[in-house]
Protein backbone atom coordinates (compact mmCIF):
# COMPACT_ATOMS: atom_id res chain seq x y z
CA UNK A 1 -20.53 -55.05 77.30
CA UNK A 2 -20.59 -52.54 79.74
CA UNK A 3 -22.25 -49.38 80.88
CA UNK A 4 -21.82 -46.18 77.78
CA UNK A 5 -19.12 -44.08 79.29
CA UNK A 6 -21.07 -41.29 77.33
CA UNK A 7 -24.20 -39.57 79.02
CA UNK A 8 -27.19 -39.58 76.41
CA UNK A 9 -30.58 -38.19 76.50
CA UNK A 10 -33.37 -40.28 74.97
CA UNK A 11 -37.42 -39.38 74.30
CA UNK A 12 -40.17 -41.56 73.41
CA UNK A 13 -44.06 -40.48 72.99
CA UNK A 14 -46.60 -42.85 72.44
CA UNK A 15 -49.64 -42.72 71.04
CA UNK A 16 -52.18 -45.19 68.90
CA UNK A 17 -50.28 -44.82 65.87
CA UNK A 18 -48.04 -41.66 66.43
CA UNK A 19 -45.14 -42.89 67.99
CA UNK A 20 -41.80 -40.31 67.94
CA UNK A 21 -38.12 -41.36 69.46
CA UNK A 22 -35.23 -39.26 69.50
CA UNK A 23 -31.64 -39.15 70.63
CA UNK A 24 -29.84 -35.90 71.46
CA UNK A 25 -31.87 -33.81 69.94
CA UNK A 26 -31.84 -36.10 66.81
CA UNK A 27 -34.48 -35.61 64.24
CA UNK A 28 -37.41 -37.96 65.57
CA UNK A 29 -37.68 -41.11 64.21
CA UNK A 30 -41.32 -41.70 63.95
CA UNK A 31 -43.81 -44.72 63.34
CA UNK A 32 -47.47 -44.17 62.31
CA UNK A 33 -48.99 -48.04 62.38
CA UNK A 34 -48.60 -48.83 66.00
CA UNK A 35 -51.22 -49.95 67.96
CA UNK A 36 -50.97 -48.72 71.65
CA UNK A 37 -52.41 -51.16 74.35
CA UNK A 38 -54.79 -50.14 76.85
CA UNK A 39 -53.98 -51.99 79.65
CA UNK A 40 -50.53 -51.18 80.64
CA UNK A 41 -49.74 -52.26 84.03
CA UNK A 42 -45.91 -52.60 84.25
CA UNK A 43 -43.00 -50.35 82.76
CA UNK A 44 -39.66 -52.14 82.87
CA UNK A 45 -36.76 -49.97 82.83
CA UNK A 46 -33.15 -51.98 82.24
CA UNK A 47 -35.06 -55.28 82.11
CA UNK A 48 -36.80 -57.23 78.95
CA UNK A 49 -40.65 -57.95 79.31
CA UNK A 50 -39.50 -61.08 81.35
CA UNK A 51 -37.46 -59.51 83.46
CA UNK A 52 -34.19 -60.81 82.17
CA UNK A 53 -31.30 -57.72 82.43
CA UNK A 54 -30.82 -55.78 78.68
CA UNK A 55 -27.76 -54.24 79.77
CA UNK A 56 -26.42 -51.45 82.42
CA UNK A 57 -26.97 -48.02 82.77
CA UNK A 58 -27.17 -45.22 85.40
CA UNK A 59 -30.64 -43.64 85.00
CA UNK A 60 -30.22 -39.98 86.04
CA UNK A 61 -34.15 -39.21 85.60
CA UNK A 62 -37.19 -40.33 83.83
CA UNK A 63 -39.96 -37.58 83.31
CA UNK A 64 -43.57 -38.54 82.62
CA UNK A 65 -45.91 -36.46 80.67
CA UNK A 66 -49.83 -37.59 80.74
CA UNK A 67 -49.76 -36.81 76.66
CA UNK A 68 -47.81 -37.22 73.71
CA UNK A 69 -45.61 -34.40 73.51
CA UNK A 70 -44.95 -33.28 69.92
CA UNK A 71 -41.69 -34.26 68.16
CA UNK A 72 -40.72 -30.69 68.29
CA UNK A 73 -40.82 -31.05 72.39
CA UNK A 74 -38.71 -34.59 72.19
CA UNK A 75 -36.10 -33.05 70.56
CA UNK A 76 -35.77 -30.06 72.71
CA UNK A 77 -36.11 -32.23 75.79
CA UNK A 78 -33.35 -33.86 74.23
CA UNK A 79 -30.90 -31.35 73.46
């Protein structure tokens, strides 16, 4: 399938065992038994792990904030 034809405005924060995602301003859906691991080195965006393509999209913007914001700040980023 194709592209959405609808723009849509998604948050995620991570942390070890606080993890919040939200859609539109949806209430957060949250997970509290998720380990985080420390040694990151690669973010794929519009690929899988192994690179292989998970579908299209135009990516207007991706913001980056050094600590997990609080659900209350995914939603409004969101709205």
């Amino acid at each position: 399938t194709g592209a959405p034809t609808v723009p849509f405005k998604v948050a995620l924060g991570i942390e070890t065992n606080d993890m919040g995602l939200t859609v539109n301003g949806s209430s957060v859906s949250t997970d509290t038994s998720q380990n985080v691991p420390v040694s990151i080195t690669t973010l794929n965006i519009g690929s899988g792990a192994t690179g292989g393509s998970v579908g299209q999209a135009h990516i207007k913007s991706i913001k980056y904030y050094p600590r997990r914001l609080t659900n209350a700040q995914l939603q409004e980023l969101t709205s």
